[in-house]
Protein backbone atom coordinates (compact mmCIF):
# COMPACT_ATOMS: atom_id res chain seq x y z
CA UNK A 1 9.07 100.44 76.25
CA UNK A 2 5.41 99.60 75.34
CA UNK A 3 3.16 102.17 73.50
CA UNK A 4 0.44 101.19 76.30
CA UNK A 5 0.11 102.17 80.23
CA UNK A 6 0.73 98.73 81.37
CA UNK A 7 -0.02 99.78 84.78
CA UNK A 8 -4.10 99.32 83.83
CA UNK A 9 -4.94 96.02 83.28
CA UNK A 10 -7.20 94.69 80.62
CA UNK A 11 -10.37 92.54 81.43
CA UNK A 12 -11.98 90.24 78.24
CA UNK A 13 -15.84 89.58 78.54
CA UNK A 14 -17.48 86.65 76.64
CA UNK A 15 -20.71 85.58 77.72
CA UNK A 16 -21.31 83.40 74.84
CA UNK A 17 -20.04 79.54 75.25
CA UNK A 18 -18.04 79.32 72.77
CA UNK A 19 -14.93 77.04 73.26
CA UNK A 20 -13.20 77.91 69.90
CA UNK A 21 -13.63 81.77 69.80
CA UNK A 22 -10.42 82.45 68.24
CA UNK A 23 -10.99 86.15 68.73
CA UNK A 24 -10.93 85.96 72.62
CA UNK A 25 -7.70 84.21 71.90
CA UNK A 26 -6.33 87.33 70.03
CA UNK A 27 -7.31 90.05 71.67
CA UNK A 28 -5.54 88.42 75.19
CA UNK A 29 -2.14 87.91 72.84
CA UNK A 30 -2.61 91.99 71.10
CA UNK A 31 -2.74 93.08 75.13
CA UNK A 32 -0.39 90.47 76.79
CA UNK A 33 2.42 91.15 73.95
CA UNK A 34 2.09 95.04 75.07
CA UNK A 35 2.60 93.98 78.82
CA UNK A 36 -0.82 94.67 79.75
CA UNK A 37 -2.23 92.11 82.25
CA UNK A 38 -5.00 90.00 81.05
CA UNK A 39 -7.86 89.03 82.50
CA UNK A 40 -10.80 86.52 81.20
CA UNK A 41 -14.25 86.13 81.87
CA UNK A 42 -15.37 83.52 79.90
CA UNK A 43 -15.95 79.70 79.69
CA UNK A 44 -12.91 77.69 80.07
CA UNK A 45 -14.22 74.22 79.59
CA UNK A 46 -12.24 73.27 77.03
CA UNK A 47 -11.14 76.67 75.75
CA UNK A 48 -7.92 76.87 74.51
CA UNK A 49 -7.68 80.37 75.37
CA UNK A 50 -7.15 79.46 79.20
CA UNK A 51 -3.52 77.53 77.78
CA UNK A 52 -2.14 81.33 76.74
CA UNK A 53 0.58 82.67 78.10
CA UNK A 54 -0.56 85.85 77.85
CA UNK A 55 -3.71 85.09 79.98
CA UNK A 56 -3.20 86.30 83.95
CA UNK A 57 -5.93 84.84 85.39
CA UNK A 58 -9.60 82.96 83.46
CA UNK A 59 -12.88 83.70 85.93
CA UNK A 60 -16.05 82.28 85.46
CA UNK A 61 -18.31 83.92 83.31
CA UNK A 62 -22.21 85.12 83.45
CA UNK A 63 -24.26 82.25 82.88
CA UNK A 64 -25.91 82.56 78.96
CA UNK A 65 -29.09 84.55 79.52
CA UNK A 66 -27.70 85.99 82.65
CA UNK A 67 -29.61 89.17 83.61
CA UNK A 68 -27.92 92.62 83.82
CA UNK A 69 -27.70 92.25 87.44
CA UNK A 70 -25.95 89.24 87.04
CA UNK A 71 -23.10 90.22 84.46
CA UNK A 72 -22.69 93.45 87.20
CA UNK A 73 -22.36 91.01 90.12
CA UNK A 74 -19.56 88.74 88.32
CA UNK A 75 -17.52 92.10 86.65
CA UNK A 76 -18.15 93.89 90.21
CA UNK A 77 -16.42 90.74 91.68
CA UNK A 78 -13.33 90.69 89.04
CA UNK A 79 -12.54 93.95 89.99
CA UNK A 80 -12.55 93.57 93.45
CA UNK A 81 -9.60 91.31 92.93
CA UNK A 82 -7.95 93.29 90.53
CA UNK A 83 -8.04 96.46 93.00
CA UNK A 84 -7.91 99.34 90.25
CA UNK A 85 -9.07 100.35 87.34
CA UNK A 86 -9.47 97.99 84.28
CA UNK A 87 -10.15 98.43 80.33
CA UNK A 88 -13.10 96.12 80.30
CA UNK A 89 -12.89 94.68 76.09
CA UNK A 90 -16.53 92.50 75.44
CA UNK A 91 -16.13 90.08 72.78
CA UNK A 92 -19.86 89.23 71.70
CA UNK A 93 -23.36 90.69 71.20
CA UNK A 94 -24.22 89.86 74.80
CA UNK A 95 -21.52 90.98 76.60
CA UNK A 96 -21.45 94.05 74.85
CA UNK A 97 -25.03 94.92 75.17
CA UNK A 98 -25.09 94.32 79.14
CA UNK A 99 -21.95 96.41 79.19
CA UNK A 100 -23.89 99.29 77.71
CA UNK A 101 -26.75 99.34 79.90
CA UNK A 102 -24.54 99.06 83.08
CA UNK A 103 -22.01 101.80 82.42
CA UNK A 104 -22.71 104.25 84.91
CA UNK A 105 -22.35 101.24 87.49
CA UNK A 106 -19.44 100.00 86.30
CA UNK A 107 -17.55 103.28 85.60
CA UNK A 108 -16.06 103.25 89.06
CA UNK A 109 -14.00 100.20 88.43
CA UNK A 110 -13.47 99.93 84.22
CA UNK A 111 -12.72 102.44 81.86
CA UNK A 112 -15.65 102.35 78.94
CA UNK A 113 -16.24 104.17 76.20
CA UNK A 114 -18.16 107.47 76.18
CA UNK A 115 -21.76 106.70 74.33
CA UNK A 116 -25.29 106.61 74.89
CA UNK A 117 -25.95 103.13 76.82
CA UNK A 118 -28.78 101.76 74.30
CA UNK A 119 -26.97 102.57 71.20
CA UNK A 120 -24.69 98.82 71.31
CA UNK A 121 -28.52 97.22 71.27
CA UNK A 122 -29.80 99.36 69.17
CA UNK A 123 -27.25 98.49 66.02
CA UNK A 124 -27.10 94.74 67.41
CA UNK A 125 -31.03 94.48 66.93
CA UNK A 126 -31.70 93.25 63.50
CA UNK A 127 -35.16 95.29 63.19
CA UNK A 128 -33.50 98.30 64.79
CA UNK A 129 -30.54 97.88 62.54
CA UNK A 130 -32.98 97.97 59.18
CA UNK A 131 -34.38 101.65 60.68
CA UNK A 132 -31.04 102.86 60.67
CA UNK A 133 -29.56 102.38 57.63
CA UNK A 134 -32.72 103.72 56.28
CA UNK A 135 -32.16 106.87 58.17
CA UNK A 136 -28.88 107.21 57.46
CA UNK A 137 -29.24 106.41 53.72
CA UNK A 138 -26.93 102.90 54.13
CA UNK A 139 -27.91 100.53 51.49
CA UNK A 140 -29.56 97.85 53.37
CA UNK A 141 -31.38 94.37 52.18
CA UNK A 142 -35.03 94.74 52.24
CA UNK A 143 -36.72 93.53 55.42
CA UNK A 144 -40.39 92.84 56.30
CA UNK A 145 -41.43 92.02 59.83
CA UNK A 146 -44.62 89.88 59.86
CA UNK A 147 -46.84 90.19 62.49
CA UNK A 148 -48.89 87.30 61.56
CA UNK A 149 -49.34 84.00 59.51
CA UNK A 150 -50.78 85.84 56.57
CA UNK A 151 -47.92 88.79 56.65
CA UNK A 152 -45.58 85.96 56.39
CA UNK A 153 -46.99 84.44 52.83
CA UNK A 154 -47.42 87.94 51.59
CA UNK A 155 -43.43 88.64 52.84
CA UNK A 156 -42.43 85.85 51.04
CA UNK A 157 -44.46 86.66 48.07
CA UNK A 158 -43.10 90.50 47.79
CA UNK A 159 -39.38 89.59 48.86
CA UNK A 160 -39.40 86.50 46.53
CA UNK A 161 -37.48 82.81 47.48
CA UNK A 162 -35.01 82.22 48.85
CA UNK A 163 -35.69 84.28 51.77
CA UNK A 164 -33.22 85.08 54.75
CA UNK A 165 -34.75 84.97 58.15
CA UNK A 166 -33.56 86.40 61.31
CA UNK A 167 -34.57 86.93 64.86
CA UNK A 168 -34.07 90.47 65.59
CA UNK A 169 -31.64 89.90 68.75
CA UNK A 170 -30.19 86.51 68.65
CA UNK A 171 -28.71 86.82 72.05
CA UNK A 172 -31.94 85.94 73.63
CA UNK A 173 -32.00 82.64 71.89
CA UNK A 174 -32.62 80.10 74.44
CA UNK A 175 -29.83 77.27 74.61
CA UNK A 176 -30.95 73.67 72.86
CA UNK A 177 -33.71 75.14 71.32
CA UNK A 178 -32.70 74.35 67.99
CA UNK A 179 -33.05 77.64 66.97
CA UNK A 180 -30.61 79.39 64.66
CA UNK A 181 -29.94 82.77 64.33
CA UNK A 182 -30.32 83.52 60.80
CA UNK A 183 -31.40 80.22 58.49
CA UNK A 184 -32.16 80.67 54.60
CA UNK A 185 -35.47 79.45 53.77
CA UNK A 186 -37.07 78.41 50.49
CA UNK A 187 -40.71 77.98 51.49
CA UNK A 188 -44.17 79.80 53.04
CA UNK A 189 -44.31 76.62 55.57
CA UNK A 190 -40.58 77.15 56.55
CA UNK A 191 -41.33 80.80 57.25
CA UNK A 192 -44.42 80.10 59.19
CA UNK A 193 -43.07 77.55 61.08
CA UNK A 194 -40.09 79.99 62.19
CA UNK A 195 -42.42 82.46 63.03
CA UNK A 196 -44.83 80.41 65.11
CA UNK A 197 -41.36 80.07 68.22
CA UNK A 198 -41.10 83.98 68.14
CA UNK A 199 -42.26 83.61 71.98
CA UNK A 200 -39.62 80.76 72.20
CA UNK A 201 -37.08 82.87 70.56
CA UNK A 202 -37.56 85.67 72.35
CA UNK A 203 -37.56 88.40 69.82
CA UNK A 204 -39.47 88.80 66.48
CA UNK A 205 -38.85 87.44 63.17
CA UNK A 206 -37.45 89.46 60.04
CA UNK A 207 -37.67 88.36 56.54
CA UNK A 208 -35.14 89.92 54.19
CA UNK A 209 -34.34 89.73 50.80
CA UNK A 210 -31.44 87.55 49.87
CA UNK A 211 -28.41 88.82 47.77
CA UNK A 212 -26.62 85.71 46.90
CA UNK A 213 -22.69 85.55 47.58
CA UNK A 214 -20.19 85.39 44.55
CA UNK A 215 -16.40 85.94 44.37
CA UNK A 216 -15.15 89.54 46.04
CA UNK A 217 -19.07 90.19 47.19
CA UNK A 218 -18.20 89.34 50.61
CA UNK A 219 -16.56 92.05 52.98
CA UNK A 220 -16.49 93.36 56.52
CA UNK A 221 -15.32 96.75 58.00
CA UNK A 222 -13.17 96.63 61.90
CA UNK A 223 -13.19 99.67 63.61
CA UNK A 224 -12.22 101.64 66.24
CA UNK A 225 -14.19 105.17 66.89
CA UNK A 226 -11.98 107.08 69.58
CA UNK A 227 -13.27 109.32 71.97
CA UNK A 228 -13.43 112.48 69.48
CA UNK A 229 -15.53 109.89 67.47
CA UNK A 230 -12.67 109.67 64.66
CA UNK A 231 -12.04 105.84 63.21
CA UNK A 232 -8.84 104.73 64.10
CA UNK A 233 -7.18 100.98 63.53
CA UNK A 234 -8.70 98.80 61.54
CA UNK A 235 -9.84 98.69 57.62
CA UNK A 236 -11.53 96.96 55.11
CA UNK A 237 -11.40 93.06 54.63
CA UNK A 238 -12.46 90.34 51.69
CA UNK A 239 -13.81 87.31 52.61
CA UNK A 240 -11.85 84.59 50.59
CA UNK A 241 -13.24 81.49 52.49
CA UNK A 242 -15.93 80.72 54.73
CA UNK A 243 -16.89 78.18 56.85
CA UNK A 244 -19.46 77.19 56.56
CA UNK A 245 -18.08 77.41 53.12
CA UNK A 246 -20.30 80.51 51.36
CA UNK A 247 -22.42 80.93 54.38
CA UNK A 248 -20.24 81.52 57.49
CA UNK A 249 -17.43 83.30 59.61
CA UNK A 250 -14.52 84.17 58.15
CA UNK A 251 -11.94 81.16 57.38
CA UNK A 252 -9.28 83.02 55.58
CA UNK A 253 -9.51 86.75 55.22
CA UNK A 254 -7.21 89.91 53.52
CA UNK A 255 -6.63 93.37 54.03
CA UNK A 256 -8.22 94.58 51.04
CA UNK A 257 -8.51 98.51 50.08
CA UNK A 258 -12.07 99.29 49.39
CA UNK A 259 -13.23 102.98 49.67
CA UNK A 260 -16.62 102.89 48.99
CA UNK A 261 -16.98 99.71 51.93
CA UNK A 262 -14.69 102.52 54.16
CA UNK A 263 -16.52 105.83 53.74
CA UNK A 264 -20.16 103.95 54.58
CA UNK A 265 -18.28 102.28 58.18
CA UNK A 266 -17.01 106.13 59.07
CA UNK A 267 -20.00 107.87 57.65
CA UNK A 268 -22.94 105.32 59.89
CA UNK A 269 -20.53 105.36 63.15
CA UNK A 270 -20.13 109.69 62.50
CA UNK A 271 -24.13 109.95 62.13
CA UNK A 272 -24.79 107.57 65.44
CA UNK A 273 -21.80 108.91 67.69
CA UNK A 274 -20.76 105.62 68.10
CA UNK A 275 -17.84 105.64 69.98
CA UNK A 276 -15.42 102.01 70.39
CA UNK A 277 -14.85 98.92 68.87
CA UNK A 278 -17.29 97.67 66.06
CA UNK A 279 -17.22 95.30 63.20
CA UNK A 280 -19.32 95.44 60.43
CA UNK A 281 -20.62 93.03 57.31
CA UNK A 282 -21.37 94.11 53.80
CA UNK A 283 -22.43 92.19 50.61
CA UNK A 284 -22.18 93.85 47.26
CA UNK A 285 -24.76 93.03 45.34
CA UNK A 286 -24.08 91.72 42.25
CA UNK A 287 -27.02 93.15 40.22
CA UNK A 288 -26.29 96.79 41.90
CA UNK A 289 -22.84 96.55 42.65
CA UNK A 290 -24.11 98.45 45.71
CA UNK A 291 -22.98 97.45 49.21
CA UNK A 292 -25.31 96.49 52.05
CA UNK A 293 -24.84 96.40 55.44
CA UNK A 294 -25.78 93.29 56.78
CA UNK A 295 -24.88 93.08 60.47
CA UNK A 296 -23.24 96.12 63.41
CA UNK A 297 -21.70 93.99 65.20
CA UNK A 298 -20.81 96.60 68.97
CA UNK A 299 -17.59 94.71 69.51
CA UNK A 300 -14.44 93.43 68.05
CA UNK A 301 -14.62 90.90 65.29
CA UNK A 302 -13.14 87.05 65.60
CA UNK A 303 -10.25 88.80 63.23
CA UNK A 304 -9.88 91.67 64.61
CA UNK A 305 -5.94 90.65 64.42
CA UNK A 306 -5.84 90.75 60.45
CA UNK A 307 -5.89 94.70 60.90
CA UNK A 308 -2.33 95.28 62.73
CA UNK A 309 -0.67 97.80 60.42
CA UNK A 310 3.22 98.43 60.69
CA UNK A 311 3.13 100.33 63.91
CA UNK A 312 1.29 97.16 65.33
CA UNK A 313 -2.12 99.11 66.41
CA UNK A 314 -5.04 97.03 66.19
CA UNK A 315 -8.74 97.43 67.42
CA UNK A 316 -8.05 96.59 70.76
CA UNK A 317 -4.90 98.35 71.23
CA UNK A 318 -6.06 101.23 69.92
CA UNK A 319 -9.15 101.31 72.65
CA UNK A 320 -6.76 100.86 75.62
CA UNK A 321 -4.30 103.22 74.54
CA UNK A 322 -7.10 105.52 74.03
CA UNK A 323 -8.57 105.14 77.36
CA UNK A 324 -5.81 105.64 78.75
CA UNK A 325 -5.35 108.49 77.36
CA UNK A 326 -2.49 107.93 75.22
CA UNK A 327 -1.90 108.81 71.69
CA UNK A 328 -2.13 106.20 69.14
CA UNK A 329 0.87 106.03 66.74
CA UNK A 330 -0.01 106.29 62.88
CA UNK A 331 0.47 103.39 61.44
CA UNK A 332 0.74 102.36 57.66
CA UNK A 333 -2.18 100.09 56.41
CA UNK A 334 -0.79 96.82 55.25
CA UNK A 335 -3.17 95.74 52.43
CA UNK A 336 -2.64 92.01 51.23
CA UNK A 337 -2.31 90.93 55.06
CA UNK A 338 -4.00 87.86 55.28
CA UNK A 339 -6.07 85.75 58.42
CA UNK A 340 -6.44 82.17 58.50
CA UNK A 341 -8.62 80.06 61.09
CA UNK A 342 -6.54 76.66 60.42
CA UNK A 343 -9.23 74.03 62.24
CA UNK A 344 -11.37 75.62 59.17
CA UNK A 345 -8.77 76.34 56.74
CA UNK A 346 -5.91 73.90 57.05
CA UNK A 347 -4.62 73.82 53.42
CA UNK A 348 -4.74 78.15 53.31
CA UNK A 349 -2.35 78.01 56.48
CA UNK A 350 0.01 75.58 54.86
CA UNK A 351 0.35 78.29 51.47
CA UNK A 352 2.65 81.24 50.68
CA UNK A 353 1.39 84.53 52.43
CA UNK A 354 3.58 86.87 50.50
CA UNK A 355 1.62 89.91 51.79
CA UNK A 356 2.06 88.51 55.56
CA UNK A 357 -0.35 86.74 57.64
CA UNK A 358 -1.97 85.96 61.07
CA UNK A 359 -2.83 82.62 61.84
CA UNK A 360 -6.15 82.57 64.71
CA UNK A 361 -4.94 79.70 66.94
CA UNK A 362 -0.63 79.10 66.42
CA UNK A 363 1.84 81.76 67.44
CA UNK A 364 5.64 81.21 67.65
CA UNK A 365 5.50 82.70 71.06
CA UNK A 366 2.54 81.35 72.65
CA UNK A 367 2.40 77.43 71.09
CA UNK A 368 0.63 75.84 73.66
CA UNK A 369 -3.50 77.26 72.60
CA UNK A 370 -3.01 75.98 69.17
CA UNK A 371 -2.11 72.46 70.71
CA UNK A 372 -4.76 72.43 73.01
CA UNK A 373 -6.79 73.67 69.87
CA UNK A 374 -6.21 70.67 67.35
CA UNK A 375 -6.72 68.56 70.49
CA UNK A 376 -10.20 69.83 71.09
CA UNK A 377 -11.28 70.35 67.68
CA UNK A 378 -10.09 66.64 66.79
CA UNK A 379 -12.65 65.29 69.54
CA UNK A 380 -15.71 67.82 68.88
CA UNK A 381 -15.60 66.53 64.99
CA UNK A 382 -15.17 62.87 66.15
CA UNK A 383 -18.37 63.68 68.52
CA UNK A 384 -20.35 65.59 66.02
CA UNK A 385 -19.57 62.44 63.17
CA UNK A 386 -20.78 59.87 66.03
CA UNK A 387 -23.99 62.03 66.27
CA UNK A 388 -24.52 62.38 62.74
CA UNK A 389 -24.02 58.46 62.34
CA UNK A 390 -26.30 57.68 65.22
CA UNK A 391 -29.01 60.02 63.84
CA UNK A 392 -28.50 58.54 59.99
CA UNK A 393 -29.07 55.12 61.76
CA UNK A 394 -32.18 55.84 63.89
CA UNK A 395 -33.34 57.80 61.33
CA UNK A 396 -37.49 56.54 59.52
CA UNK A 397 -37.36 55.61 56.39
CA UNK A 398 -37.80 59.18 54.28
CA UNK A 399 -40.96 60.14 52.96
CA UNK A 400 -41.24 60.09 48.80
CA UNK A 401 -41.96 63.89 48.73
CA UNK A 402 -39.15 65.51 51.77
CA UNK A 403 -39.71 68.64 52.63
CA UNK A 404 -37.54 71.50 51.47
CA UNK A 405 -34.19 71.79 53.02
CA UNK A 406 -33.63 74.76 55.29
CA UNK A 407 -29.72 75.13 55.53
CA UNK A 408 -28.63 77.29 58.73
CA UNK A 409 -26.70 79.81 58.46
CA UNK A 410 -24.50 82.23 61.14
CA UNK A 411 -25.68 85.70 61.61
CA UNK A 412 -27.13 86.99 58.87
CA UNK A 413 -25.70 84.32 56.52
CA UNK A 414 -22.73 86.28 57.33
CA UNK A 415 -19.98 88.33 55.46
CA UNK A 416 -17.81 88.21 58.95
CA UNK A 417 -18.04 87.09 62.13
């Protein structure tokens, strides 16, 4: 008999186009393996996710950029064929920002969390973020927000280079701009540059100081707060590869204790009443040995799955068996549990996992995404190498002096994604 009411269906929301969002991927597997019946709203072009057996039905998703009204119109129709209520699970920024703002008008038809609706944009918002770790005493990297040219040399002067810089709500980014969420960058003209497309990017410009990465400075915090605003599921993880490697999502991942990274995740969520899934990125600093919180992210993690302890409650378990209003077993932690993304860490998911592991795309029961998977990934690499050939070969002959090189980054040259 499954812990969860499999009589109320489950309903994944991913606004972002992102064919190879392994966490979609879990999250329909954690439900479908309970007997709940899944439902997708994202992008299948492409996506393995669609190949799952564990997937019910995939429905086209919110165009990126979609207005409020638009993400209401598309969940408003997915429930209509559904015909009762749903746990409605968002699985990025977007999604769970819209989500947020739309709860009263969605509460007839999907079973939400109980918190204020602004509070998912307020932690996603990079600027907002930087207010409150200050109020809540959260060890945060120091960030400037120029509102000029001039603010923008004397940032970079007073933070010192390298400097990271982010645009305060990356979802707004329009598509093919170029435009990267977070890049690193090493000079005033880099910075100015940046800061000249704030209209373009649709949100201002931070510049924060830069803690550089090093081994076991890397960690992230998965979460879920339950309705009495206690943090259930979940626990602290260690980066151990990245890709891109040093500055990216998480490749291979483990279930690592950490106490001090756990009492900050429970003691922020407490103070803001935050109540559901969240996922959270720290950096120790090596100087300090403090940790800072670099991203609250409103929704569950790409590896959410690394955090199943040995009464298999995860994240997203744990938010439709609270919803539901049933109780959530008590589970024992399983630290040394590893997570490995293979099309970014193929050797990691050929070694020994004596502690246990998750792999993101194969599962002995449900072989057909990671197929589709390797088939995919095999022609967006071939496609990317003919672009980066064709661009080499076009390319002027390079000036004597290049400019400095502005590596990108993913959000907030991340310790999780």
């Amino acid at each position: 008999m499954s812990l969860l009411d499999i009589r109320v269906p489950a309903v994944l929301l991913r606004i972002d186009r992102n064919p190879f969002h392994h966490g979609t991927l879990g999250a329909a597997r954690s439900l479908g393996r309970s007997g709940v019946e899944v439902h997708v709203v994202a992008d299948s072009a492409g996506s393995p996710v669609g190949a799952s057996r564990y997937v019910r039905q995939m429905h086209p998703p919110p165009l990126p950029g979609a207005s409020p009204d638009d993400v209401l119109a598309v969940l408003r129709r997915v429930a209509d064929g559904i015909a009762r209520p749903a746990v409605l699970v968002p699985l990025d920024d977007a999604s769970a920002i819209a989500v947020g703002r739309m709860r009263d008008e969605l509460a007839p038809s999907y079973l939400l969390p109980s918190m204020p609706g602004s509070l998912a944009e307020r932690v996603a918002d990079k600027a907002e973020l930087a207010a409150v770790c200050a109020s809540s005493d959260v060890p945060h990297p120091t960030t400037l927000i120029p509102d000029s040219p001039a603010e923008v040399a004397e940032a970079m002067r007073r933070l010192g280079l390298p400097v990271v810089a982010k645009w305060s709500r990356p979802w707004l980014l329009p598509a093919g701009s170029g435009l990267r969420s977070t890049v690193l960058v090493r000079s005033v003209q880099q910075a100015r540059e940046l800061f000249l497309r704030t209209e373009e990017a649709g949100s201002r410009l931070l510049l924060q100081a830069y803690l550089s990465p090093g081994p076991d400075r890397d960690w992230f915090f998965h979460g879920y707060a339950d309705h009495s605003g206690t943090v259930r599921a979940g626990g602290p993880g260690r980066k151990q590869l990245a890709w891109p490697r040093g500055a990216g999502l998480t490749a291979v991942g483990c279930w690592t204790p950490n106490t001090q990274v756990q009492a900050l995740a429970e003691r922020l969520t407490g103070e803001l009443g935050y109540r559901g899934i969240f996922d959270l990125d720290f950096r120790r600093c090596g100087a300090t040995g403090r940790y800072h919180l670099l991203d609250f992210n409103p929704r569950a993690g790409a590896q959410f799955r690394l955090f199943a302890d040995s009464a298999g409650l995860d994240v997203v378990r744990a938010m439709h068996l609270d919803l539901t209003g049933r109780p959530l077993p008590d589970g024992l932690p399983m630290p040394g549990r590893a997570f490995v993304v293979e099309n970014y860490a193929p050797l990691a998911a050929l070694r020994a996992a004596p502690g246990g592991r998750e792999l993101a795309w194969y599962a002995a029961d449900d072989r057909s995404p990671g197929r589709v998977m390797w088939a995919q990934w095999c022609r967006h690499v071939s496609r990317r190498l003919r672009e980066r050939l064709g661009t080499t070969t076009a390319a002027p002959t390079p000036r004597l002096i290049p400019r400095a090189a502005s590596p990108s980054l993913t959000d907030n040259e991340k310790a999780s994604s």
